[in-house]
Structures are given as structure tokens and as C-alpha cells.
Protein backbone atom coordinates (compact mmCIF):
# COMPACT_ATOMS: atom_id res chain seq x y z
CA UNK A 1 -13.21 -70.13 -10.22
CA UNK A 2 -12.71 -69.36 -6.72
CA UNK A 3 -9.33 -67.85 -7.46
CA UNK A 4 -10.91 -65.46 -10.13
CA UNK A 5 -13.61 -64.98 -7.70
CA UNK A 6 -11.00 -63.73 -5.12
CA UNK A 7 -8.83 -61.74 -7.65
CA UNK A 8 -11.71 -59.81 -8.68
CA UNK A 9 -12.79 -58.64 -5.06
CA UNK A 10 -8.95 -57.74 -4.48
CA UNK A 11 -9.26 -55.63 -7.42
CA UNK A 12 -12.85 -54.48 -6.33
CA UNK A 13 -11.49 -53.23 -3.20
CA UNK A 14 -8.23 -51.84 -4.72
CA UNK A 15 -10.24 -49.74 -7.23
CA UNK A 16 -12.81 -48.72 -4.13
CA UNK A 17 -9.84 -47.63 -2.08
CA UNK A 18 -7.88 -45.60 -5.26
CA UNK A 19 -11.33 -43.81 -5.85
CA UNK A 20 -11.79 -42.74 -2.17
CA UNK A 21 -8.16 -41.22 -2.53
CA UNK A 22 -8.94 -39.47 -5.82
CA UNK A 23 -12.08 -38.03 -4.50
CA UNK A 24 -9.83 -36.95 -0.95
CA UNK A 25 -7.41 -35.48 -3.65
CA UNK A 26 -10.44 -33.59 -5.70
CA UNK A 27 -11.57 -32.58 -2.67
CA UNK A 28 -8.11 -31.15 -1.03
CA UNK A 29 -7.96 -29.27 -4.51
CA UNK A 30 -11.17 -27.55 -4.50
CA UNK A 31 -10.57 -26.26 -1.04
CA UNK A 32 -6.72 -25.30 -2.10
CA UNK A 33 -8.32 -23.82 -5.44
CA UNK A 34 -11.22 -21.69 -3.39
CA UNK A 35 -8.38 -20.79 -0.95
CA UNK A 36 -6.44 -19.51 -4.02
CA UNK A 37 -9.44 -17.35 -5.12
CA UNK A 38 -9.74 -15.57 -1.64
CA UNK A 39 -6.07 -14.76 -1.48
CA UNK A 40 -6.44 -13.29 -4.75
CA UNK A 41 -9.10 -11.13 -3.58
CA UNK A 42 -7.59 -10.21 -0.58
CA UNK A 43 -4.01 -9.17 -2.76
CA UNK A 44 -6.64 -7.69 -5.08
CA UNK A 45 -7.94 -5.45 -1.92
CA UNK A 46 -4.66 -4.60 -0.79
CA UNK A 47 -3.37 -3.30 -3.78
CA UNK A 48 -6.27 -0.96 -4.16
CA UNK A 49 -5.47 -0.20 -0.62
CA UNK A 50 -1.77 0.89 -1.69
CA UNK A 51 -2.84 2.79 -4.78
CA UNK A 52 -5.26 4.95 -2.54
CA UNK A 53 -2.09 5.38 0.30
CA UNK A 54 0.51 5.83 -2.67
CA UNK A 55 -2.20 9.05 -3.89
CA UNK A 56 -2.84 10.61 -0.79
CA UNK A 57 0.99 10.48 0.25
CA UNK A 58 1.76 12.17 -3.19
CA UNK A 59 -0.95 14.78 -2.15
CA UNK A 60 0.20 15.22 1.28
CA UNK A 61 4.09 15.49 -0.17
CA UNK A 62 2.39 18.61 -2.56
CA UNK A 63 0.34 20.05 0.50
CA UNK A 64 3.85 19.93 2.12
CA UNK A 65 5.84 21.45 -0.85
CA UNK A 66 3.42 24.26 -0.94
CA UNK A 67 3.81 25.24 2.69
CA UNK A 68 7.05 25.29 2.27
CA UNK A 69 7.00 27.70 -0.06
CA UNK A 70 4.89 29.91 1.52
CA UNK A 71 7.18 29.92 4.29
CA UNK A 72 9.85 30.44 2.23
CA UNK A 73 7.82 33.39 0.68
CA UNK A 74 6.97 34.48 4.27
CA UNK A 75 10.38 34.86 5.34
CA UNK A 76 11.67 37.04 2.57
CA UNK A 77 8.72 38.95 2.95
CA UNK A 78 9.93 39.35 7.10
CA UNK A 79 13.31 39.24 6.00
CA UNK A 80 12.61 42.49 3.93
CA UNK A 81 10.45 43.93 6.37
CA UNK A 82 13.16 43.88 8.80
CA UNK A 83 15.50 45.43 6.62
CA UNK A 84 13.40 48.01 5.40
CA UNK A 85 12.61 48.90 9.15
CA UNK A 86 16.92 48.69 9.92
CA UNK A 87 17.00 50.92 7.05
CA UNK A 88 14.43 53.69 8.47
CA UNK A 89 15.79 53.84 11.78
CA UNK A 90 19.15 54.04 10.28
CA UNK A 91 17.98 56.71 7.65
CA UNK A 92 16.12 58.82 10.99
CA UNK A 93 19.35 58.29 13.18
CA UNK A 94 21.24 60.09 10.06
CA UNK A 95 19.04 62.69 10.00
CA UNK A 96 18.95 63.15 13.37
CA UNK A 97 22.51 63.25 13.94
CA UNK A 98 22.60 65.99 11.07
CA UNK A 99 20.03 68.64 12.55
């Protein structure tokens, strides 16, 4: 009797110690599983974050294209200016030469 006695408080404390490790392990994976839900929040944020940055750099890239082509419409329009004023003084030195 004694022996059964002592076999069943080795097995007593056995199953005592197995549940304090599965309640450390239930316990290591609700903090590992609430860990996993504020990472995916915080990816969640940041990719919001690069969808708004991706946007404004394709507006900024537009803005840019469109100065460039008003300088590119500037400069002909100089360009021609210049010309047109090379071509008048030419045109009066002619004239002038010929009176």
C-alpha cells in the first residue's frame, strides 16, 4: 500500500509539474500571439505609409514633368525671340547699308 501510496504522489507531482509547464507554454504563446497581432498592425501602418509616399512621389514626378515642359516651351519661345530680334537687326543693317 505504501508503495502505491508513493507512486501516486510521484505521479501527483509529475502531473503538477507538466501542467505548470503547459500553462508557462500557453502563456509564452499568448504573449508571442499578441506580439504577432501588433507587428501586423504596425506592417499594416507602414504599408499605408508607402502607398501615401508611392502617390505623392508619382505626383511630384508629374509636377516635375510639367515644369519641364514649360521650360522646354519657354526656351523655344526665347529661342525664337532671339532669332526674330537677330533677324530685325540683320533686316535694318541691310537696309541701312542700302540707303
Amino acid at each position: 500500500m505504501d508503495e502505491v501510496r508513493d507512486k501516486w504522489h510521484e505521479s501527483s507531482g509529475e502531473s503538477r509539474a507538466m501542467a505548470a509547464r503547459l500553462e508557462l507554454q500557453e502563456r509564452r504563446l499568448q504573449e508571442t500571439e499578441q506580439q504577432n497581432r501588433e507587428l501586423a498592425e504596425m506592417v499594416g501602418k507602414k504599408d499605408e505609409d508607402v502607398q501615401r509616399l508611392q502617390g505623392r512621389v508619382e505626383e511630384l514626378l508629374r509636377d516635375v514633368a510639367a515644369a519641364n515642359s514649360q521650360q522646354e516651351l519657354s526656351k523655344s519661345g526665347y529661342k525664337r525671340q532671339v532669332e526674330q530680334t537677330k533677324d530685325r537687326a540683320a533686316s535694318k543693317v541691310t537696309v541701312t547699308c542700302v540707303l
